[in-house]
Protein backbone atom coordinates (compact mmCIF):
# COMPACT_ATOMS: atom_id res chain seq x y z
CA UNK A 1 0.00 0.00 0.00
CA UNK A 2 1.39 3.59 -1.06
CA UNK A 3 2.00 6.36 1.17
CA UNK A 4 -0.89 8.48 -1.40
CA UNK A 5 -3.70 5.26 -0.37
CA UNK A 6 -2.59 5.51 3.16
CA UNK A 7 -3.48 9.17 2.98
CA UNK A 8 -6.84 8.41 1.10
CA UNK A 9 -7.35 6.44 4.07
CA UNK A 10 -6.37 8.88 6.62
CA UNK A 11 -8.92 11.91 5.59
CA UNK A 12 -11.39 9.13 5.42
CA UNK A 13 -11.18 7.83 8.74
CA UNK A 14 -10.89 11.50 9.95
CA UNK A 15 -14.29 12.91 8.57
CA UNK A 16 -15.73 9.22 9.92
CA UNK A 17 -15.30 10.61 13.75
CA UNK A 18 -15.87 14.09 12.69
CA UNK A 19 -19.29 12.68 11.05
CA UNK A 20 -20.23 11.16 14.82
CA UNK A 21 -18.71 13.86 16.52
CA UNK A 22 -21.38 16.41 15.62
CA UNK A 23 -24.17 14.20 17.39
CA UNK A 24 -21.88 13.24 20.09
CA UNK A 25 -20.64 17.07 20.97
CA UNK A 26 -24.27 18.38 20.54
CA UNK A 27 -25.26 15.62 22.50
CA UNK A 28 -22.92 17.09 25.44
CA UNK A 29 -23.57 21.10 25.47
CA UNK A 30 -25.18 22.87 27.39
CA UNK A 31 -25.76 20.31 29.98
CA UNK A 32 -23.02 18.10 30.45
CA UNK A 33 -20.08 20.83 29.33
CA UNK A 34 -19.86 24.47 28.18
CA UNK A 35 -18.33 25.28 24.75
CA UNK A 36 -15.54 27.13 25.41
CA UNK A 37 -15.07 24.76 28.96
CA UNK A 38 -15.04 21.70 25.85
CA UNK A 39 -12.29 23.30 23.93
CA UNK A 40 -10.01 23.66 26.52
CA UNK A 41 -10.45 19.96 27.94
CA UNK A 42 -10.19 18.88 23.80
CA UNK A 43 -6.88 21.01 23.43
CA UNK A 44 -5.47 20.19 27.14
CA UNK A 45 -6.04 16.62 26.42
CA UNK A 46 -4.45 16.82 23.18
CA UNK A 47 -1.71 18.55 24.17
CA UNK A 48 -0.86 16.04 26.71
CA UNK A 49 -0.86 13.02 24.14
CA UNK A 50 0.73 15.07 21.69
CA UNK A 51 4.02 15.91 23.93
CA UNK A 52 3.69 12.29 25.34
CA UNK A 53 4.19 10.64 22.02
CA UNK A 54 6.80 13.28 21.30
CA UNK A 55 8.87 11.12 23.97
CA UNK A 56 9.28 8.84 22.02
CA UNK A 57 9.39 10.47 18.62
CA UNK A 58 12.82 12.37 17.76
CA UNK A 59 11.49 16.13 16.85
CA UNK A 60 13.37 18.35 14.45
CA UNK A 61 14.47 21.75 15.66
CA UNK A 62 12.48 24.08 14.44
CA UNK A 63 13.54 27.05 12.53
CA UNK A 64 13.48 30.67 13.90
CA UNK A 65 11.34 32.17 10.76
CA UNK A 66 8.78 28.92 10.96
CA UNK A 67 7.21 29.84 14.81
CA UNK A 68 5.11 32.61 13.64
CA UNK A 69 3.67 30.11 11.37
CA UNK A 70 2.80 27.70 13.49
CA UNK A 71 1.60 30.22 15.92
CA UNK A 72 -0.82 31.47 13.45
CA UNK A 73 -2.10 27.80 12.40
CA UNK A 74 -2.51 27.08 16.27
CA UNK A 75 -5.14 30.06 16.13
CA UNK A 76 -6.97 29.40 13.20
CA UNK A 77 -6.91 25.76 13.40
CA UNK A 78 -6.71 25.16 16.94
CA UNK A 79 -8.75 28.34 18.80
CA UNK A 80 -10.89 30.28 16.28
CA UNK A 81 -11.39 26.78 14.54
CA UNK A 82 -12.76 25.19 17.59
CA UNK A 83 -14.38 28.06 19.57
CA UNK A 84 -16.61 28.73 16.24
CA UNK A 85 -17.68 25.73 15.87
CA UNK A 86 -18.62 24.55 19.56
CA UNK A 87 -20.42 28.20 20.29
CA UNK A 88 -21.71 27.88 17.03
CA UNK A 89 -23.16 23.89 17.67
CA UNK A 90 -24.51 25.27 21.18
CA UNK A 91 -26.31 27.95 19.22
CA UNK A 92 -27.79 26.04 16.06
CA UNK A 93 -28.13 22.52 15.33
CA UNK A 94 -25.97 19.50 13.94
CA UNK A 95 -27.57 19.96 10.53
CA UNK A 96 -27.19 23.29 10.56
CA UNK A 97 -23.38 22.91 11.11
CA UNK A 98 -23.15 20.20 8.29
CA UNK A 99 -24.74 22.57 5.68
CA UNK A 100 -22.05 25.35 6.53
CA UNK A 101 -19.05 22.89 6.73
CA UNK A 102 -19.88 22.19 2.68
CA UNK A 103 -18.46 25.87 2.02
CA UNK A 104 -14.90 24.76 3.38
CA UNK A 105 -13.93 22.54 0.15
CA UNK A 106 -14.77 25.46 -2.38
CA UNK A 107 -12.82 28.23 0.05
CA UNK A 108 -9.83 25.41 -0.27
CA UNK A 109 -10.14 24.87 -3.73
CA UNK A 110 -9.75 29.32 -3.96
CA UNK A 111 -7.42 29.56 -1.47
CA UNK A 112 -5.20 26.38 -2.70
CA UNK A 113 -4.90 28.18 -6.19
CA UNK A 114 -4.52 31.96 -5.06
CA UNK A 115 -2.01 31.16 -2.06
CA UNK A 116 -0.42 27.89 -2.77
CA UNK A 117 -0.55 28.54 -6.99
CA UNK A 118 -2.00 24.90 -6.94
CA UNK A 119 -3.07 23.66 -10.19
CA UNK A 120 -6.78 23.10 -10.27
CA UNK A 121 -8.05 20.78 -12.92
CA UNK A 122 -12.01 20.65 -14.47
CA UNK A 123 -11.89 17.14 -13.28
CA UNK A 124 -11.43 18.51 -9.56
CA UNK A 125 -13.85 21.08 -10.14
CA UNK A 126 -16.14 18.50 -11.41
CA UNK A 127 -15.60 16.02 -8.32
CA UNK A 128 -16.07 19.34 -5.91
CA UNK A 129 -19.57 20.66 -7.52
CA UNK A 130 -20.90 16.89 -7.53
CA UNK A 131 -19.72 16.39 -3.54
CA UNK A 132 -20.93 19.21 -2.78
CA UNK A 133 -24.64 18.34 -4.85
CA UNK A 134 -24.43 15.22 -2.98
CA UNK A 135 -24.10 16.39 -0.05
CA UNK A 136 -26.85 19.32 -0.17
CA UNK A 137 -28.99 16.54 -0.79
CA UNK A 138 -28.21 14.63 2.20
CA UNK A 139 -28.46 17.31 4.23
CA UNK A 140 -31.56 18.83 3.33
CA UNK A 141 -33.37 16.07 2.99
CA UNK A 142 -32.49 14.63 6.94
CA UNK A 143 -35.09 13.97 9.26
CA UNK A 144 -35.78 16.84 11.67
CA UNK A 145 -34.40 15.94 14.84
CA UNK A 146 -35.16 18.21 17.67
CA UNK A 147 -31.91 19.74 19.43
CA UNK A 148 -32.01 23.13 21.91
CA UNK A 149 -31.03 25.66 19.52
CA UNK A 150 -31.22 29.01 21.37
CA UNK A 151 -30.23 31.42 18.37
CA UNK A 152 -30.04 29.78 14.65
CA UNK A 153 -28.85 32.49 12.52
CA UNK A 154 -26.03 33.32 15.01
CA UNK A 155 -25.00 29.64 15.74
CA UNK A 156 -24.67 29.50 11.73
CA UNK A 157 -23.12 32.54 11.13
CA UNK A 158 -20.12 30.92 13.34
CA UNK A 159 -19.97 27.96 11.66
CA UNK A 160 -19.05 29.66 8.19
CA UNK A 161 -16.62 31.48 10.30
CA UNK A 162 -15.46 28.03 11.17
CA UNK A 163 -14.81 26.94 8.01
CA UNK A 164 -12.84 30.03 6.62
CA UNK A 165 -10.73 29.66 9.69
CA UNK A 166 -10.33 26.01 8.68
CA UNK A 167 -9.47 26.59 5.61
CA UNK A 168 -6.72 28.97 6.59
CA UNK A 169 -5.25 26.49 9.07
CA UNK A 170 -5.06 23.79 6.32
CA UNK A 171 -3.14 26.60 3.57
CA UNK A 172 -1.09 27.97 6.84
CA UNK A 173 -0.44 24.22 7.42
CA UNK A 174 1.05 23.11 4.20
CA UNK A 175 4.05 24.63 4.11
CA UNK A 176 5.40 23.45 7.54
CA UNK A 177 4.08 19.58 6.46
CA UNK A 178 7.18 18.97 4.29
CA UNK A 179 9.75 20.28 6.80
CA UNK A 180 8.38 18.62 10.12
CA UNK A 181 6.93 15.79 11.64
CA UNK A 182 3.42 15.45 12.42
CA UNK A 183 4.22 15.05 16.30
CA UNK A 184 6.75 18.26 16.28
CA UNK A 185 3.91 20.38 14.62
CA UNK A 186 1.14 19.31 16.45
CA UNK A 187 2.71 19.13 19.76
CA UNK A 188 3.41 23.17 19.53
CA UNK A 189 0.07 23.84 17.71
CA UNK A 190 -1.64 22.49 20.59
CA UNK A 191 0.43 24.05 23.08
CA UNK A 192 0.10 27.26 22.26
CA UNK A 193 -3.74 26.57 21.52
CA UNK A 194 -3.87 25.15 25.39
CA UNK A 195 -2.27 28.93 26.74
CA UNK A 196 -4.75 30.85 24.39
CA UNK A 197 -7.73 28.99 25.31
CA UNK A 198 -6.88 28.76 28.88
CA UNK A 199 -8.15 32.19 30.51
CA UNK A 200 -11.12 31.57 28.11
CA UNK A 201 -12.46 28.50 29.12
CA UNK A 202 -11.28 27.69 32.49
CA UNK A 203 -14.31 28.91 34.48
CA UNK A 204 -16.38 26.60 32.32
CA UNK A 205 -14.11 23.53 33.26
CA UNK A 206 -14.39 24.42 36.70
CA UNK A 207 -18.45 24.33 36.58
CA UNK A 208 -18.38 21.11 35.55
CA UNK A 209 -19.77 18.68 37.98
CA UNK A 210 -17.05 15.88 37.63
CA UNK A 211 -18.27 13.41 40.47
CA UNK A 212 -21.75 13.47 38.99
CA UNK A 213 -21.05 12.17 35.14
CA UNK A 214 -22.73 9.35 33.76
CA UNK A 215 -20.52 6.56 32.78
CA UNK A 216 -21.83 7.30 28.95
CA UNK A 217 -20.94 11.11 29.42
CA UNK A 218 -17.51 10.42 30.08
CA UNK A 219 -17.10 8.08 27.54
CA UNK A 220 -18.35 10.56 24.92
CA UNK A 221 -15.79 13.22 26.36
CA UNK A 222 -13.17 10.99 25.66
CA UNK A 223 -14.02 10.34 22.55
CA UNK A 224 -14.30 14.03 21.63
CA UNK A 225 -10.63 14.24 23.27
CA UNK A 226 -8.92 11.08 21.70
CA UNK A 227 -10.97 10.60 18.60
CA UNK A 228 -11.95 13.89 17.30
CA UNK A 229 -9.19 15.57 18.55
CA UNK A 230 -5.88 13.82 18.96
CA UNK A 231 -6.35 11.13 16.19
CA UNK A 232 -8.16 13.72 13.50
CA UNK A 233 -5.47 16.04 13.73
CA UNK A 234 -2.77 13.50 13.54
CA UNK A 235 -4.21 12.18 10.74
CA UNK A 236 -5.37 15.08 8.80
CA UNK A 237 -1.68 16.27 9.17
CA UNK A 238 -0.53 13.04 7.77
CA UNK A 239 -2.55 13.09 5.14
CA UNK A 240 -2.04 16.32 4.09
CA UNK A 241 1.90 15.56 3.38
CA UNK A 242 0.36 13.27 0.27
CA UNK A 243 -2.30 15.31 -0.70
CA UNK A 244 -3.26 18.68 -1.73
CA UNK A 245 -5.68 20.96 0.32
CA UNK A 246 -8.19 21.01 -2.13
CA UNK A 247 -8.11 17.49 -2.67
CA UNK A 248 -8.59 16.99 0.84
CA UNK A 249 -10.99 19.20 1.10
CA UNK A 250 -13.39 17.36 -0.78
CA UNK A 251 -13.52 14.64 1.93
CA UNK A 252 -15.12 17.07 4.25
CA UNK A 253 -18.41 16.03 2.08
CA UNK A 254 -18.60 12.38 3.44
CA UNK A 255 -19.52 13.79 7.59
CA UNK A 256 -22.75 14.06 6.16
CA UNK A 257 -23.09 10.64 4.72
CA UNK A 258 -21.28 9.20 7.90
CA UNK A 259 -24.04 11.09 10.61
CA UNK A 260 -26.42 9.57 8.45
CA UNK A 261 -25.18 6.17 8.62
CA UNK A 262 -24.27 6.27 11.94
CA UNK A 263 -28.23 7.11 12.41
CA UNK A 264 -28.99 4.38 10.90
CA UNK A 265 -26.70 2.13 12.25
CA UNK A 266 -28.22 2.94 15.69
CA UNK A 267 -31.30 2.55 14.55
CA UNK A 268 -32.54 5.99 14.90
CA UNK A 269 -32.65 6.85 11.08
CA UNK A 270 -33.14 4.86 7.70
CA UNK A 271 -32.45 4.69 4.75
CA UNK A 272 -34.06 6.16 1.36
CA UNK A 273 -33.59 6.23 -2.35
CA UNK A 274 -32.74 9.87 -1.92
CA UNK A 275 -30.36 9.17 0.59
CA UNK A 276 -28.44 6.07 -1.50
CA UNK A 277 -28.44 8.44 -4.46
CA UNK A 278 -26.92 11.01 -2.70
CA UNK A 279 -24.17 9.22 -1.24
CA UNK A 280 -23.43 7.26 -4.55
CA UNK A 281 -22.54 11.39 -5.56
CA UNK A 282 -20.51 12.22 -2.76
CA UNK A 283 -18.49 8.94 -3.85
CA UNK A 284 -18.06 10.06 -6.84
CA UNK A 285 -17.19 13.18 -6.05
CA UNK A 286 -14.27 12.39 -3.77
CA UNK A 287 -13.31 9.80 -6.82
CA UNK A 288 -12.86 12.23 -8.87
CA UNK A 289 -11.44 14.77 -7.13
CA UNK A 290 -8.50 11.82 -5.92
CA UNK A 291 -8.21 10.75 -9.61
CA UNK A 292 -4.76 11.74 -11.04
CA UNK A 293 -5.24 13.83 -14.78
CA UNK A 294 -2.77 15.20 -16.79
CA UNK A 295 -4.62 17.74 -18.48
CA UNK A 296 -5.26 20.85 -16.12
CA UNK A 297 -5.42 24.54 -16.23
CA UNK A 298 -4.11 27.46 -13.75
CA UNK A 299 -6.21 29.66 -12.19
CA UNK A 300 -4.78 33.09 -11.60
């Protein structure tokens, strides 16, 4: 198996847990955790594993001109990133927060070719515009599930905010992939994410009411810790080294298709024509985004 499947694999295993992880965090705020309280235990218990398995990983020194770099990708892809989306999910509902995230592959795809000069080809554009179609459908056409969702257009506004903050931690990101390991960036992203968020979330950590969680609870906090935290990033990082942010992009499209099949899987959805035909587009979609072409053009 090549290092490029391995990455295929790696962005789809990440927007797997991210696909649970929006039912799973909802599931959690206001009641069980505060948002900004939730970053800081996601980025505390990140940083942790992060400078654990740095024990046993030799790190590069990193360069004097890099650390302003990697201080900005700690902020937009580490605190803005995260404090959008969780205030955002507290505010509006799970498929609310799925409809925004589809905006994040097209700001890539810009970005990618303004910032990075990436050569775009029609055939990504094509596998983009059907992922996207795809996933709209999905989306839109979920049952209506009944979350508290104090202020809608508010809670949504922050999750485009998420994305374009996203999408600047992935550009920011690139860069430093090709010089450093995945454990030397990550260990300092989260570090300096863990100071940042501290002052803002601490009083929300300390209102928890620890000796009272269910044994389910804290099993869904760690998951949002380990899973959707430590493992996404590590992966995401790794397979961003193979692939191109736009072309990674695209798998953002399959969290849809995932919280749906999760539903189902739990028996709390099913499944419907509409629903098989639009996941048969998001595969396509992310085929032919990942599908190597010679022919290409240059956007400007």
């Amino acid at each position: 198996m090549n290092n490029r499947t391995l990455a295929l694999l790696a962005a789809t295993a990440t927007e797997t847990i991210y696909g649970i992880n929006h039912t799973i965090a909802k599931g959690l705020m206001p009641q069980v955790i505060q948002p900004y309280g939730f970053i800081l235990l996601r980025v505390s218990g990140a940083a942790l594993l992060f400078w654990t398995l740095s024990l046993f990983v030799k790190s590069e020194p990193i360069e004097k001109r890099d650390w302003l770099r990697i201080l900005a990708c700690s902020i937009f892809g580490m605190v803005l990133n995260m404090l959008l989306f969780f205030k955002g999910l507290s505010l509006s509902t799970p498929i609310n927060s799925a409809v925004s995230m589809t905006v994040t592959p097209i700001l890539l795809l810009i970005l990618s070719a303004l910032l990075l000069k990436e050569k775009i080809s029609w055939l990504k554009v094509l596998g983009i515009s059907v992922g996207l179609s795809g996933a709209l459908i999905l989306i839109l056409f979920q049952k209506k599930t009944q979350f508290n969702a104090p202020n809608i257009p508010l809670g949504n506004l922050l999750f485009v905010l998420n994305a374009i903050s996203y999408a600047f931690y992935i550009i920011l990101a690139k860069p430093l992939i090709g010089k450093y390991k995945p454990v030397t960036l990550l260990k300092f992203f989260f570090l300096f994410s863990l100071i940042i968020n501290l002052p803002i979330g601490f009083s929300q950590v300390a209102e928890v009411a620890w000796d009272e969680l269910k044994i389910i609870e804290i099993g869904q906090l760690l998951f949002v810790v380990v899973a959707t935290t430590f493992l996404t990033y590590l992966l995401n990082i790794f397979a961003l080294k193979q692939l191109s942010p736009s072309t990674l992009g695209v798998f953002i499209y399959l969290q849809p298709l995932v919280a749906t099949g999760f539903a189902v899987l739990v028996g709390a959805d099913t499944l419907t024509p509409i629903r098989i035909g639009a996941g048969i587009l998001i595969f396509i979609g992310v085929y032919l985004t990942t599908a190597k072409r010679e022919s290409r053009f240059k956007i400007d």
